[in-house]
C-alpha atoms as a PDB file:
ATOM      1  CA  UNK A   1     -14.090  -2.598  16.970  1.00  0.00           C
ATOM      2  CA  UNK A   2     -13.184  -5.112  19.863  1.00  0.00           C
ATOM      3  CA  UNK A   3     -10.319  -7.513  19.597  1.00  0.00           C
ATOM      4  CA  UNK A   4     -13.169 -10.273  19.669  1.00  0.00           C
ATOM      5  CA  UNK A   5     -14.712  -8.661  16.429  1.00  0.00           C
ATOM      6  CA  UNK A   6     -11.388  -8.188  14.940  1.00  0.00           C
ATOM      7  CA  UNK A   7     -10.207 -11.509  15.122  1.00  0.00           C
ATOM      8  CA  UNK A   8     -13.949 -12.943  13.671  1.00  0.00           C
ATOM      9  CA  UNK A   9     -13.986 -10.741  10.954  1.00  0.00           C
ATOM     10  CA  UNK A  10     -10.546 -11.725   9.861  1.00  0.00           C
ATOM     11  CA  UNK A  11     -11.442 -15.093  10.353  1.00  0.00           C
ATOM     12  CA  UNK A  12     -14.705 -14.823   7.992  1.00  0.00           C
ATOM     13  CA  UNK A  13     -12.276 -13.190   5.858  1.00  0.00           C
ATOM     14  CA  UNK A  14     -10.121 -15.550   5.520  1.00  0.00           C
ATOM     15  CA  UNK A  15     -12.887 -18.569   5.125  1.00  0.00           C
ATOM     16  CA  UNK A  16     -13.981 -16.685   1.915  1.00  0.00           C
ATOM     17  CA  UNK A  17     -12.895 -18.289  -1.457  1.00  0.00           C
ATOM     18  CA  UNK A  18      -9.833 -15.900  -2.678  1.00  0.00           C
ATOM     19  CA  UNK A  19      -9.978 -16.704  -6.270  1.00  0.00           C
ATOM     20  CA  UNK A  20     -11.391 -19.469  -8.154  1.00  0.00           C
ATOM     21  CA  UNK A  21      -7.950 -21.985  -7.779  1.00  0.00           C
ATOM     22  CA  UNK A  22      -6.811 -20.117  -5.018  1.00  0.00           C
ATOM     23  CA  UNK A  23      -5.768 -22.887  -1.985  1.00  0.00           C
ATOM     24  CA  UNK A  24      -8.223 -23.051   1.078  1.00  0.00           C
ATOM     25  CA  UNK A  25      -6.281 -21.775   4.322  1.00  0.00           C
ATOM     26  CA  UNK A  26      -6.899 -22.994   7.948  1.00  0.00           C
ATOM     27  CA  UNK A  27      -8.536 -20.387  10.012  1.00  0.00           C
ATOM     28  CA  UNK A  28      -6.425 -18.325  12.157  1.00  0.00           C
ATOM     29  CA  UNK A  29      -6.957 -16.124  14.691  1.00  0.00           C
ATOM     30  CA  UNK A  30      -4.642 -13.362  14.549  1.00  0.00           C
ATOM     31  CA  UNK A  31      -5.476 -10.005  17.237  1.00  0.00           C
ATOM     32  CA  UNK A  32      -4.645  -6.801  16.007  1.00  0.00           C
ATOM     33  CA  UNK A  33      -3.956  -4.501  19.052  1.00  0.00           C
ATOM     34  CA  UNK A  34      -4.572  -0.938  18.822  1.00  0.00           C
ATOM     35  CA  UNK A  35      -3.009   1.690  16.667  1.00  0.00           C
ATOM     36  CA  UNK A  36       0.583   1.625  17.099  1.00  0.00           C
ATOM     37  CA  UNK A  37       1.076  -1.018  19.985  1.00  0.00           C
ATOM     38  CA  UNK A  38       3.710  -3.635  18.584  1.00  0.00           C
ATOM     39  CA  UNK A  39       3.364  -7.087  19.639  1.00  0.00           C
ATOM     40  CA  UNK A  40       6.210 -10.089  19.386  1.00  0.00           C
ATOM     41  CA  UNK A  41       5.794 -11.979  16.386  1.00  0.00           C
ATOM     42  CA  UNK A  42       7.718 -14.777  14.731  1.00  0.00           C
ATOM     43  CA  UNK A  43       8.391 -12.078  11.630  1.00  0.00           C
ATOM     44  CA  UNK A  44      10.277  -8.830  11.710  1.00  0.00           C
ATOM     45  CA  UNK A  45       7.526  -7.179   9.957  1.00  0.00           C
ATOM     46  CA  UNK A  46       4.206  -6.016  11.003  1.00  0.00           C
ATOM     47  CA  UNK A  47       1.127  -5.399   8.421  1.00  0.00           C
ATOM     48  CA  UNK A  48      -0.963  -2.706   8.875  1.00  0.00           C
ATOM     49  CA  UNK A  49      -4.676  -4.161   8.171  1.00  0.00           C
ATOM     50  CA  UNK A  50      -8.028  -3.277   9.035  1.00  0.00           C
ATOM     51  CA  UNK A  51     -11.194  -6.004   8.264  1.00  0.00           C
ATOM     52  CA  UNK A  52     -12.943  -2.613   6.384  1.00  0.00           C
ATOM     53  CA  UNK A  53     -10.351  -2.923   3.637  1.00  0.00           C
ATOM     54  CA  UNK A  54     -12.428  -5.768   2.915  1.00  0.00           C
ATOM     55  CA  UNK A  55     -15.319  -3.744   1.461  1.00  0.00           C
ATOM     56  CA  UNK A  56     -16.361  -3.350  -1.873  1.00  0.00           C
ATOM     57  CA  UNK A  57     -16.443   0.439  -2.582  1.00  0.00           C
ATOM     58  CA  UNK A  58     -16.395  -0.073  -6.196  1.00  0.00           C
ATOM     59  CA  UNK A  59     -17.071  -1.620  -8.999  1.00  0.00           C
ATOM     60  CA  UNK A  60     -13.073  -1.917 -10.139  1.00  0.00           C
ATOM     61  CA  UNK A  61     -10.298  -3.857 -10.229  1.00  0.00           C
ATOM     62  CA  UNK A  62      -8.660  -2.706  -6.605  1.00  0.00           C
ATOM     63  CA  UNK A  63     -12.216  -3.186  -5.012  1.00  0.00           C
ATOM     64  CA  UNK A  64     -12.925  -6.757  -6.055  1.00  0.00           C
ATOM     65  CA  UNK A  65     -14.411  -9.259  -3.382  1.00  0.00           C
ATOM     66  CA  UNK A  66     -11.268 -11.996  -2.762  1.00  0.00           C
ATOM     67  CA  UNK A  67      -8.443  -9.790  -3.584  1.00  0.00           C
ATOM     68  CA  UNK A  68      -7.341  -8.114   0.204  1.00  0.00           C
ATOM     69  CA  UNK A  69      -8.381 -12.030   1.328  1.00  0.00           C
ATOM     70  CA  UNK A  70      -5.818 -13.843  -1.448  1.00  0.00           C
ATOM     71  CA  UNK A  71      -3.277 -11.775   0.136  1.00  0.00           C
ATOM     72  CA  UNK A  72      -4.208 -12.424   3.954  1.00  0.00           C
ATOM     73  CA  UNK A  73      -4.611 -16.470   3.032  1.00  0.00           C
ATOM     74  CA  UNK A  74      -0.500 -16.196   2.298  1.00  0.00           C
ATOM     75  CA  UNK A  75       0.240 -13.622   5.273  1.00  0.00           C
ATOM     76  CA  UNK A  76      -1.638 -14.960   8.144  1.00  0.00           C
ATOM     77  CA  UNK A  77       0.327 -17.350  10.781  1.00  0.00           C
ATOM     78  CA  UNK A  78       3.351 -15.877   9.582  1.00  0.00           C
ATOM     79  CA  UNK A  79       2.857 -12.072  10.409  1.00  0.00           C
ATOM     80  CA  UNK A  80       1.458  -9.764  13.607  1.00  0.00           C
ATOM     81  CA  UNK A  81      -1.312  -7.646  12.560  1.00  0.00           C
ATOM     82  CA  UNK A  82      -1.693  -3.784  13.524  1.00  0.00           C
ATOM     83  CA  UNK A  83      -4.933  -1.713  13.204  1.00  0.00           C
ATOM     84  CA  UNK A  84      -4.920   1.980  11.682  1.00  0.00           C
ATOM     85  CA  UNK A  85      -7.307   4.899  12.429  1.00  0.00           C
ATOM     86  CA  UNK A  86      -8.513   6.862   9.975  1.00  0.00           C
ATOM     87  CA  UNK A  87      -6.774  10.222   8.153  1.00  0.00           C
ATOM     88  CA  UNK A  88      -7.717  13.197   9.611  1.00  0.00           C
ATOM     89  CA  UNK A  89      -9.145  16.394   7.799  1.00  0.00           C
ATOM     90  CA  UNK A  90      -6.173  18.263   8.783  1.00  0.00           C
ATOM     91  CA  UNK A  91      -3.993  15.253   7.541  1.00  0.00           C
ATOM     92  CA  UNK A  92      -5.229  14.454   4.088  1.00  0.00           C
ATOM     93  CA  UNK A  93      -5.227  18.789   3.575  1.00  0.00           C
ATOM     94  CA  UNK A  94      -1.806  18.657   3.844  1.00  0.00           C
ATOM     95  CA  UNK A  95      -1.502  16.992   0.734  1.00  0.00           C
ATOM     96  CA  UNK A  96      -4.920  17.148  -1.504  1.00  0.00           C
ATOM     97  CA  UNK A  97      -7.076  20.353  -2.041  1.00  0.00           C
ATOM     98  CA  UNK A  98     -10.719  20.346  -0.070  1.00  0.00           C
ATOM     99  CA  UNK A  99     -12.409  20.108  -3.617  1.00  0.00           C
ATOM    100  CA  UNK A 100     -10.739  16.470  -4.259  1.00  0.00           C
ATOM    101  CA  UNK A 101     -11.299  15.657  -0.302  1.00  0.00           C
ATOM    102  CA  UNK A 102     -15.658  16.986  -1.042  1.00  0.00           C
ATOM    103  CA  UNK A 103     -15.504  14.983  -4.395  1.00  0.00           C
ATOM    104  CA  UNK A 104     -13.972  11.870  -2.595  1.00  0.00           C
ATOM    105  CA  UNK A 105     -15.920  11.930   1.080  1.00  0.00           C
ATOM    106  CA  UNK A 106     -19.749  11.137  -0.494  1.00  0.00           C
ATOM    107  CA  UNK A 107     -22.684  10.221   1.465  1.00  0.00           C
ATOM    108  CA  UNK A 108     -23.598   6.444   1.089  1.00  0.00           C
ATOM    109  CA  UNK A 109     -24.939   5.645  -2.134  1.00  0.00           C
ATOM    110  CA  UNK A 110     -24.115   8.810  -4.409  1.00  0.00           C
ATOM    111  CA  UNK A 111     -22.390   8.979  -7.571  1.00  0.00           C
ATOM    112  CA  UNK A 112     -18.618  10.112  -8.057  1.00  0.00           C
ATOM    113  CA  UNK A 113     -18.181  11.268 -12.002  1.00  0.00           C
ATOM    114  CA  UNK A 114     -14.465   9.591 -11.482  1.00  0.00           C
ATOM    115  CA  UNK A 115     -13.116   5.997 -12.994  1.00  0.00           C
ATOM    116  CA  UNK A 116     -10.249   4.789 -14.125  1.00  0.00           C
ATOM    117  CA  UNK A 117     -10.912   5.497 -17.923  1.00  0.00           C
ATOM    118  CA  UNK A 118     -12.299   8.883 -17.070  1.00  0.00           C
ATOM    119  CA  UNK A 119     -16.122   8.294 -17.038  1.00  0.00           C
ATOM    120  CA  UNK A 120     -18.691   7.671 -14.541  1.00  0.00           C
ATOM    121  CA  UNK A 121     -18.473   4.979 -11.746  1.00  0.00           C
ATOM    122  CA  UNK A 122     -21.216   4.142  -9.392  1.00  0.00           C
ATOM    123  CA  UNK A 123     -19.603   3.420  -5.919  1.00  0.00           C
ATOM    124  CA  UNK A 124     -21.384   1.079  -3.269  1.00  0.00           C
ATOM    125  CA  UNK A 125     -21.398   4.208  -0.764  1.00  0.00           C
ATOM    126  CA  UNK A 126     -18.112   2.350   0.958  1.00  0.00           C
ATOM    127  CA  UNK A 127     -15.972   4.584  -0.259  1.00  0.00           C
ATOM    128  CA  UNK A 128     -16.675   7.569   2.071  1.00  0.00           C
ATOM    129  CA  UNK A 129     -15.296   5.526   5.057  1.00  0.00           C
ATOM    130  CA  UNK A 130     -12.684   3.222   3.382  1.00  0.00           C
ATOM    131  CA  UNK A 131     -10.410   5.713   1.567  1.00  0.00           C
ATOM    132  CA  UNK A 132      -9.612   7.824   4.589  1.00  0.00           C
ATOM    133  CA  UNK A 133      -8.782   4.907   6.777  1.00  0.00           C
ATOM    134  CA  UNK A 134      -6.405   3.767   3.718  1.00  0.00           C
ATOM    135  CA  UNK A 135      -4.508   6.736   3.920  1.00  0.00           C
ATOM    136  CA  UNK A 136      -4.386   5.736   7.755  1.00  0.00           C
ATOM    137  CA  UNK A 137      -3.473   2.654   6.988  1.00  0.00           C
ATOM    138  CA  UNK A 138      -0.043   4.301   5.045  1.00  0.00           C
ATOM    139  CA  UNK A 139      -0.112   6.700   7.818  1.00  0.00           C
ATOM    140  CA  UNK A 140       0.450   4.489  10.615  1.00  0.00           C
ATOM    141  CA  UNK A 141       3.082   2.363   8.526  1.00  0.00           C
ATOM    142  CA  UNK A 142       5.114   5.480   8.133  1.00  0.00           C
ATOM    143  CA  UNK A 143       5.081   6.382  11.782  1.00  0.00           C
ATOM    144  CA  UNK A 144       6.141   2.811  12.925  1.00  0.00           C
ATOM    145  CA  UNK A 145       8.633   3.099  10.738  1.00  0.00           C
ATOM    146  CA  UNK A 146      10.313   5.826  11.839  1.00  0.00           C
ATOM    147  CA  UNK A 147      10.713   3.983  15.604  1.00  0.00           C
ATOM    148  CA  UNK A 148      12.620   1.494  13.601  1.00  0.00           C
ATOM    149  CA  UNK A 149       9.475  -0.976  12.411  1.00  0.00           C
ATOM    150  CA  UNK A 150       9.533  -2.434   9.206  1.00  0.00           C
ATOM    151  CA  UNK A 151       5.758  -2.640   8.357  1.00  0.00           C
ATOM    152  CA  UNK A 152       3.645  -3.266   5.276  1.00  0.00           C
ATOM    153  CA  UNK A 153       0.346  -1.610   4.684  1.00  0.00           C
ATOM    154  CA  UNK A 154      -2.273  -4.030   3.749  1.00  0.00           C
ATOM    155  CA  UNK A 155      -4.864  -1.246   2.369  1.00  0.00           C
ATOM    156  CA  UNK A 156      -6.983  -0.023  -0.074  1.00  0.00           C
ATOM    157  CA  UNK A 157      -7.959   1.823  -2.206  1.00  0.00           C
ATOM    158  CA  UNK A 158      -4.075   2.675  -3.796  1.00  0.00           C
ATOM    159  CA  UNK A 159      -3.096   6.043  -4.095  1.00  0.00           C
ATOM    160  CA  UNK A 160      -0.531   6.698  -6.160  1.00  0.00           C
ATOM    161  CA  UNK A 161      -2.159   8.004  -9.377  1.00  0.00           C
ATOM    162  CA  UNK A 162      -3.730  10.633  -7.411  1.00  0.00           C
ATOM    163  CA  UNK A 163      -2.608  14.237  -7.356  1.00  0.00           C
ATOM    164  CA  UNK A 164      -3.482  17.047  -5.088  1.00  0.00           C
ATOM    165  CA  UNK A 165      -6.690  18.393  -7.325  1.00  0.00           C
ATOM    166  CA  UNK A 166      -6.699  15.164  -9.578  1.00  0.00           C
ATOM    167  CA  UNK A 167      -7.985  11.313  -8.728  1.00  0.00           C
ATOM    168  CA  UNK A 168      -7.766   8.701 -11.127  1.00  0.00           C
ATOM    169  CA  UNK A 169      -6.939   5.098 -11.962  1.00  0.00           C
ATOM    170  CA  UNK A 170      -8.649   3.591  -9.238  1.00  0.00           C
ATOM    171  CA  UNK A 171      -6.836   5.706  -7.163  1.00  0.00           C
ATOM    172  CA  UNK A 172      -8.604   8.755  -4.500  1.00  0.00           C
ATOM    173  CA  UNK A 173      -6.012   9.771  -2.092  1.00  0.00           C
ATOM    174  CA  UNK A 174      -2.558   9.158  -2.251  1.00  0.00           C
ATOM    175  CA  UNK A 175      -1.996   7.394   0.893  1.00  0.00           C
ATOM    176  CA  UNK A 176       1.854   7.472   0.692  1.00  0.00           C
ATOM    177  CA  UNK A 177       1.941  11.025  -0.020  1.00  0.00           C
ATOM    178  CA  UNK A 178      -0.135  11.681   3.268  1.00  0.00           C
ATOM    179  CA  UNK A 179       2.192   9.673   5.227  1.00  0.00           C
ATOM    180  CA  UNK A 180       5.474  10.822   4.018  1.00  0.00           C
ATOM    181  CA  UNK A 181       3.807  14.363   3.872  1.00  0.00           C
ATOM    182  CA  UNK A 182       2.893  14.067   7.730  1.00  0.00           C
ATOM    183  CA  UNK A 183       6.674  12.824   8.793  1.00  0.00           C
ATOM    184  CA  UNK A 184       8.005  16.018   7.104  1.00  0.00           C
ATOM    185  CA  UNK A 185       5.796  18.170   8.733  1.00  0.00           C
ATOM    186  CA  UNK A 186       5.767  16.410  12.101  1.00  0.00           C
ATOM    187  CA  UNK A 187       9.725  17.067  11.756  1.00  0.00           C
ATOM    188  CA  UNK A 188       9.823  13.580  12.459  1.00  0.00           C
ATOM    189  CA  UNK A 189      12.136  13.312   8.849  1.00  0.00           C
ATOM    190  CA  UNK A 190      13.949  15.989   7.086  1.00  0.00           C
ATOM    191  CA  UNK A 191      13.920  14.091   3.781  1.00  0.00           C
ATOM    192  CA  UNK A 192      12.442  10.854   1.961  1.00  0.00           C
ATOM    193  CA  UNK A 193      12.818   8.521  -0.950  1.00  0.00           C
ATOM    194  CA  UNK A 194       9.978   7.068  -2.401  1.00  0.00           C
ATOM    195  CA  UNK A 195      10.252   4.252  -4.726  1.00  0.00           C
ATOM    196  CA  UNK A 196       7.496   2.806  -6.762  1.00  0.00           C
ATOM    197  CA  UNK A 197       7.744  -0.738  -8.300  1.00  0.00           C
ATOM    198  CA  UNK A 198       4.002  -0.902  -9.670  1.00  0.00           C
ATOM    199  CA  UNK A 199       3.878  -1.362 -13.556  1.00  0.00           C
ATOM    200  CA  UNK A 200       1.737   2.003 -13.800  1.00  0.00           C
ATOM    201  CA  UNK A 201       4.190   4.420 -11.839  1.00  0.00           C
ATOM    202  CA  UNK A 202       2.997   7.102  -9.484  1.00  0.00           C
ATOM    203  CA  UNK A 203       2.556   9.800 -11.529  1.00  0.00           C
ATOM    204  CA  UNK A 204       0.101  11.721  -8.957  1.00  0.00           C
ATOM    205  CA  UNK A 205       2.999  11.390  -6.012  1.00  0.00           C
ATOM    206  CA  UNK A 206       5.528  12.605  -8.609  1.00  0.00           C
ATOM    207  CA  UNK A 207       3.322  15.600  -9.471  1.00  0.00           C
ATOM    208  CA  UNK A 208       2.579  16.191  -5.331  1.00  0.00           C
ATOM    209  CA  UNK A 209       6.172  15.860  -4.942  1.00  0.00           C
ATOM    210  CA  UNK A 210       8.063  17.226  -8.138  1.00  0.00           C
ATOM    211  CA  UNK A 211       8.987  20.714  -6.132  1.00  0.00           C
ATOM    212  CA  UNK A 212       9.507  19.552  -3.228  1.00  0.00           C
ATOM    213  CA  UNK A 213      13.271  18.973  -2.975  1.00  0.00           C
ATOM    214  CA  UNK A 214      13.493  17.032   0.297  1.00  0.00           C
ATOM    215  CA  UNK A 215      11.214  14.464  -1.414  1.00  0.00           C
ATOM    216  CA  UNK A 216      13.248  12.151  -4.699  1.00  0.00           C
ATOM    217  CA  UNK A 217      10.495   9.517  -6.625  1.00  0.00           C
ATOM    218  CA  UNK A 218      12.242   6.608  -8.537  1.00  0.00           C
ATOM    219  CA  UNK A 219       9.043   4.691 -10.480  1.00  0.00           C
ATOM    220  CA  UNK A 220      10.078   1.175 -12.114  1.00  0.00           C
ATOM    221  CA  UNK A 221      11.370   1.422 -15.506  1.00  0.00           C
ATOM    222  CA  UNK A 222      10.330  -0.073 -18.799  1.00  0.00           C
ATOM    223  CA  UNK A 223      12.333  -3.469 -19.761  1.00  0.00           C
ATOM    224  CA  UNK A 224      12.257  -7.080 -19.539  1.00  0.00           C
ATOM    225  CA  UNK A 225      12.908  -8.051 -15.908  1.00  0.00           C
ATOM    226  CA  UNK A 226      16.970  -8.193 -15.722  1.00  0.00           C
ATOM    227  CA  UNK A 227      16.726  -4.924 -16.835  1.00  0.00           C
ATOM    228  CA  UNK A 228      14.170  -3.194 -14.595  1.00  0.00           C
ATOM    229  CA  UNK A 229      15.964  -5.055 -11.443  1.00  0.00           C
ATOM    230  CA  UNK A 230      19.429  -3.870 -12.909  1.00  0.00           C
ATOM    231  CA  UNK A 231      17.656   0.026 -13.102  1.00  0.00           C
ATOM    232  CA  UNK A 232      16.567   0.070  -9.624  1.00  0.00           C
ATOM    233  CA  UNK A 233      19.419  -1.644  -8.054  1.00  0.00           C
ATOM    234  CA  UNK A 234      21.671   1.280  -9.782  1.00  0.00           C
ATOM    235  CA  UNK A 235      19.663   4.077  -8.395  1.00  0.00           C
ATOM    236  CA  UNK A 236      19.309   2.891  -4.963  1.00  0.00           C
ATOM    237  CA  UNK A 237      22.914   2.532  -5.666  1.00  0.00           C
ATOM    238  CA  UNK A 238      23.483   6.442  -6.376  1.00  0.00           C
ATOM    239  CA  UNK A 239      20.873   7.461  -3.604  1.00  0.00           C
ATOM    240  CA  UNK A 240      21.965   7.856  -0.057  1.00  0.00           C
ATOM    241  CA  UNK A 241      20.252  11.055   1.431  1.00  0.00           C
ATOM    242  CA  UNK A 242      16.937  10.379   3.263  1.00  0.00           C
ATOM    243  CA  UNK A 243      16.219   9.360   6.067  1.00  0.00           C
ATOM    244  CA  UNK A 244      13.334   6.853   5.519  1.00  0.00           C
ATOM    245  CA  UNK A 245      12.571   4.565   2.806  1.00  0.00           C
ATOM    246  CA  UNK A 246       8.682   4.965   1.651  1.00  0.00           C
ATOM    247  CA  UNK A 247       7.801   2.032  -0.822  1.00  0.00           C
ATOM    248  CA  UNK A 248       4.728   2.025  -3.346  1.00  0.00           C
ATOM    249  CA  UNK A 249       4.433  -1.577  -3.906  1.00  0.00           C
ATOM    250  CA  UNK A 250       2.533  -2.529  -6.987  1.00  0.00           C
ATOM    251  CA  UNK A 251       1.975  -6.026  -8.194  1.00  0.00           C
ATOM    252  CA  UNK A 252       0.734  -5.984 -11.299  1.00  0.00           C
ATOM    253  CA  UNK A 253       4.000  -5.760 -13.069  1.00  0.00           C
ATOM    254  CA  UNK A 254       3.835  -9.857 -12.412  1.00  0.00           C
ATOM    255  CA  UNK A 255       3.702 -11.817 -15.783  1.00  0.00           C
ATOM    256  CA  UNK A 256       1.322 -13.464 -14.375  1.00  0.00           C
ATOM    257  CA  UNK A 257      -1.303 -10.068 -14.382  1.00  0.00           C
ATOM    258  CA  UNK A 258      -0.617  -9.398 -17.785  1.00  0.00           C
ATOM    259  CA  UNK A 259      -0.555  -5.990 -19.378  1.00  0.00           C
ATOM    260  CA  UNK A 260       2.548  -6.213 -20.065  1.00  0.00           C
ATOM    261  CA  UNK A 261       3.776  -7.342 -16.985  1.00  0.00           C
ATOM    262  CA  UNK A 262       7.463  -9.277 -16.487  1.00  0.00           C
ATOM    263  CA  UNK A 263       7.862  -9.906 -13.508  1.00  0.00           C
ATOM    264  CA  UNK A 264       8.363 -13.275 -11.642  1.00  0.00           C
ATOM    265  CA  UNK A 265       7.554 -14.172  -8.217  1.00  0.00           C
ATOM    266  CA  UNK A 266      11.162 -14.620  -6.996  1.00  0.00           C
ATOM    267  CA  UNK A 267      11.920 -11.012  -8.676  1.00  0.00           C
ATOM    268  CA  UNK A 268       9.708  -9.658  -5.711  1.00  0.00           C
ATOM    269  CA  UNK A 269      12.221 -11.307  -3.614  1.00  0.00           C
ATOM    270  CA  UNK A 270      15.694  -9.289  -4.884  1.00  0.00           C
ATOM    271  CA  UNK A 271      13.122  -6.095  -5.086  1.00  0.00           C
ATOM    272  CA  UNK A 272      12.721  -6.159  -1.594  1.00  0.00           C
ATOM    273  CA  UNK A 273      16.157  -7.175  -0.396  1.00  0.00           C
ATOM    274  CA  UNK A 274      17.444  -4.874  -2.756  1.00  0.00           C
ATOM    275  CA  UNK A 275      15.100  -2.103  -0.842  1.00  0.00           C
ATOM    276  CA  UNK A 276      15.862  -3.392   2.537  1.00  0.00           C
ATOM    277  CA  UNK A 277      19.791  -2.971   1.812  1.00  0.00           C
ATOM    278  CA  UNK A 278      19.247   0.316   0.797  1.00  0.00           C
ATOM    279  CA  UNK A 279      17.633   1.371   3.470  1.00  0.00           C
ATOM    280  CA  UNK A 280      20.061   0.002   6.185  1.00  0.00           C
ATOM    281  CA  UNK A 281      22.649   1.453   4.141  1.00  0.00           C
ATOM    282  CA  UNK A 282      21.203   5.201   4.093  1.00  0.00           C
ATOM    283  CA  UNK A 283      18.063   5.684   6.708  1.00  0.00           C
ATOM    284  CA  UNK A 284      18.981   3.634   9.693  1.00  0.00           C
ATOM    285  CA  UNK A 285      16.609   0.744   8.487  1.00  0.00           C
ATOM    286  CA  UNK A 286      13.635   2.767   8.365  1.00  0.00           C
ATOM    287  CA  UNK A 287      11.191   1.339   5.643  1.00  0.00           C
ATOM    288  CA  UNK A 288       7.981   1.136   4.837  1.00  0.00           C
ATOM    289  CA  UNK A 289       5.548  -0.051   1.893  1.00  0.00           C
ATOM    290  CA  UNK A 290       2.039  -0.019   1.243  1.00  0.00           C
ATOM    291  CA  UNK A 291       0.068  -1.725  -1.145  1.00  0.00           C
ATOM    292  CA  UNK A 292      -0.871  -0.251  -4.267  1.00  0.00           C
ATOM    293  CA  UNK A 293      -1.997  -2.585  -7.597  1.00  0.00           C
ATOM    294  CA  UNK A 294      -2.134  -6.084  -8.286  1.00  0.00           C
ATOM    295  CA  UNK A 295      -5.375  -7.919  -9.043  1.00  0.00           C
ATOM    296  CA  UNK A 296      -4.736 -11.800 -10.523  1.00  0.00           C
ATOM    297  CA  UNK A 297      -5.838 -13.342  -7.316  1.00  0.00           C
ATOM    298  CA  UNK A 298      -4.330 -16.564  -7.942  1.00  0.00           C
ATOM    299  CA  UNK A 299      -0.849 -14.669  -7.594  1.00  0.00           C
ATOM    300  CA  UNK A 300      -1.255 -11.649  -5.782  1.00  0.00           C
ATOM    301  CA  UNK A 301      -0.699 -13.220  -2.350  1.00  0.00           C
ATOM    302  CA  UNK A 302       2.393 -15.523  -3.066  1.00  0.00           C
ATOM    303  CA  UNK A 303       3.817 -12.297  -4.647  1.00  0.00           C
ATOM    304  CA  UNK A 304       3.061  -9.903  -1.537  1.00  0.00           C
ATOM    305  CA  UNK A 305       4.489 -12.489   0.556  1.00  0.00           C
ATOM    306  CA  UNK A 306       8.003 -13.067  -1.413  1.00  0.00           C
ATOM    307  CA  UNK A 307       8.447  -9.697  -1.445  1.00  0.00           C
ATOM    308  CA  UNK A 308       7.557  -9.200   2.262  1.00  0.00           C
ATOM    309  CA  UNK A 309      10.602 -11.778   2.462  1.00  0.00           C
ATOM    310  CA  UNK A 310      12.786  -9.791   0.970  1.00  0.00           C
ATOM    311  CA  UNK A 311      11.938  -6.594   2.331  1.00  0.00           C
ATOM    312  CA  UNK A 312      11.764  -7.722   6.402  1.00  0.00           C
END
């Protein structure tokens, strides 16, 4: 796509309604360059985006029209944008078996037997382009971090539910497993912490990763919201060998989402300083998240973005 289409579909984007009392934002005009080229921006943080995260590939939560744009209307002016490539074959093998890669890569318009309660969901025949460039998305986040950019991966679908043989909870590959999966093997890391903060933790990276030992997963713990900051802060306390920071950033543990969530939108804030000071502590600065749930559109964005302010 040409900088002149990037910059008008982002623009459309962003002209779209977010969320029925979401605010309407000016139009900006915001050029992503090409994978992995870094421009100046006011922030110290780059997003990884592309406008076909925008697609409806599904019919749930994750894929819903307005959520990637209620994020973008808080994000843009503020942040430099950088556009992914695709996963390759070779790339998302590395972590998932060639049976869930076939069940996952269908032609337009088929049926995947897959859904987040374990029954059938018809797809929009979007998903066969949009979950390999996620996983490029987390991809190309991982290696800019490793040059010593703090970037955020705007994506979807998430990935952390998924396992190697296994996708579920509206989840197909698990983007941050590719990524972290590729550094190791690219011996561009020897080891890696992974920390999730989403309400459902990552129980498909902890299963990719659970015998691997240069690869420790902390998911969120249960508790009111002093005590699930107090939990993490500890740990990232207690942990001090890798040598990159890989984040799984989940929203939905807002109070705002529901389900149980506790969260407020300043606690977003300490989550990501406290991540950013563990990282300069332990891996040079090197840190990375991508996004993985959060769906109440009249928060999402204002919680992306305080965390995003903590985290750069």
């Amino acid at each position: 796509m040409s900088r002149l289409l990037w910059a008008t579909a982002l623009m459309l984007a962003l002209s779209l309604p977010a969320a029925c009392n979401a605010k309407a934002a000016p139009a900006p005009t915001p050029e992503a360059p090409a994978s992995g080229v870094l421009t100046p921006s006011a922030s110290g943080i780059k997003i990884v985006f592309h406008p076909d995260y925008l697609l409806v590939y599904s019919f749930d939560w994750a894929a819903e029209a307005g959520r990637i744009q209620a994020i973008l209307h808080e994000l843009q002016g503020f942040y430099e944008f950088v556009k992914p490539e695709p996963a390759s074959q070779e790339d998302m093998r590395a972590v998932h078996t060639q049976s869930l890669i076939g069940r996952t890569f269908l032609d337009p318009g088929e049926v995947l037997a897959t859904g987040a309660a374990g029954g059938t969901s018809p797809f929009t025949g979007e998903l066969y382009k949009i979950a390999p460039l996620a996983a490029g998305g987390a991809i190309l986040a991982a290696e800019l971090a490793v040059q010593g950019q703090v970037t955020f991966g705007l994506i979807r679908p998430p990935g952390h539910h998924a396992s190697a043989d296994y996708s579920y909870g509206e989840c197909y590959l698990n983007n941050i497993a590719i990524a972290v999966t590729k550094l190791l093997n690219e011996k561009k890391i020897e080891r890696a912490l992974i920390v999730d903060f989403d309400v459902h933790p990552g129980d498909g990276t902890e299963a990719i990763f659970r015998d691997d030992g240069r690869v420790t997963y902390y998911g969120i713990l249960p508790g009111d919201r002093i005590q699930q900051l107090k939990g993490m802060e500890d740990f990232l306390k207690e942990k001090t060998d890798y040598d990159i920071l890989a984040v799984s950033a989940g929203f939905d543990g807002a109070e705002a989402e529901g389900g149980g969530g506790v969260l407020e939108t300043e606690d977003f804030t300490t989550i990501g300083k406290l991540l950013k000071e563990a990282a300069e502590r332990n891996s040079g600065g090197r840190r990375f998240a991508v996004l993985e749930g959060g769906y109440n559109q009249e928060v999402l964005g204002k919680n992306v973005k305080a965390f995003l302010e903590g985290f750069e």
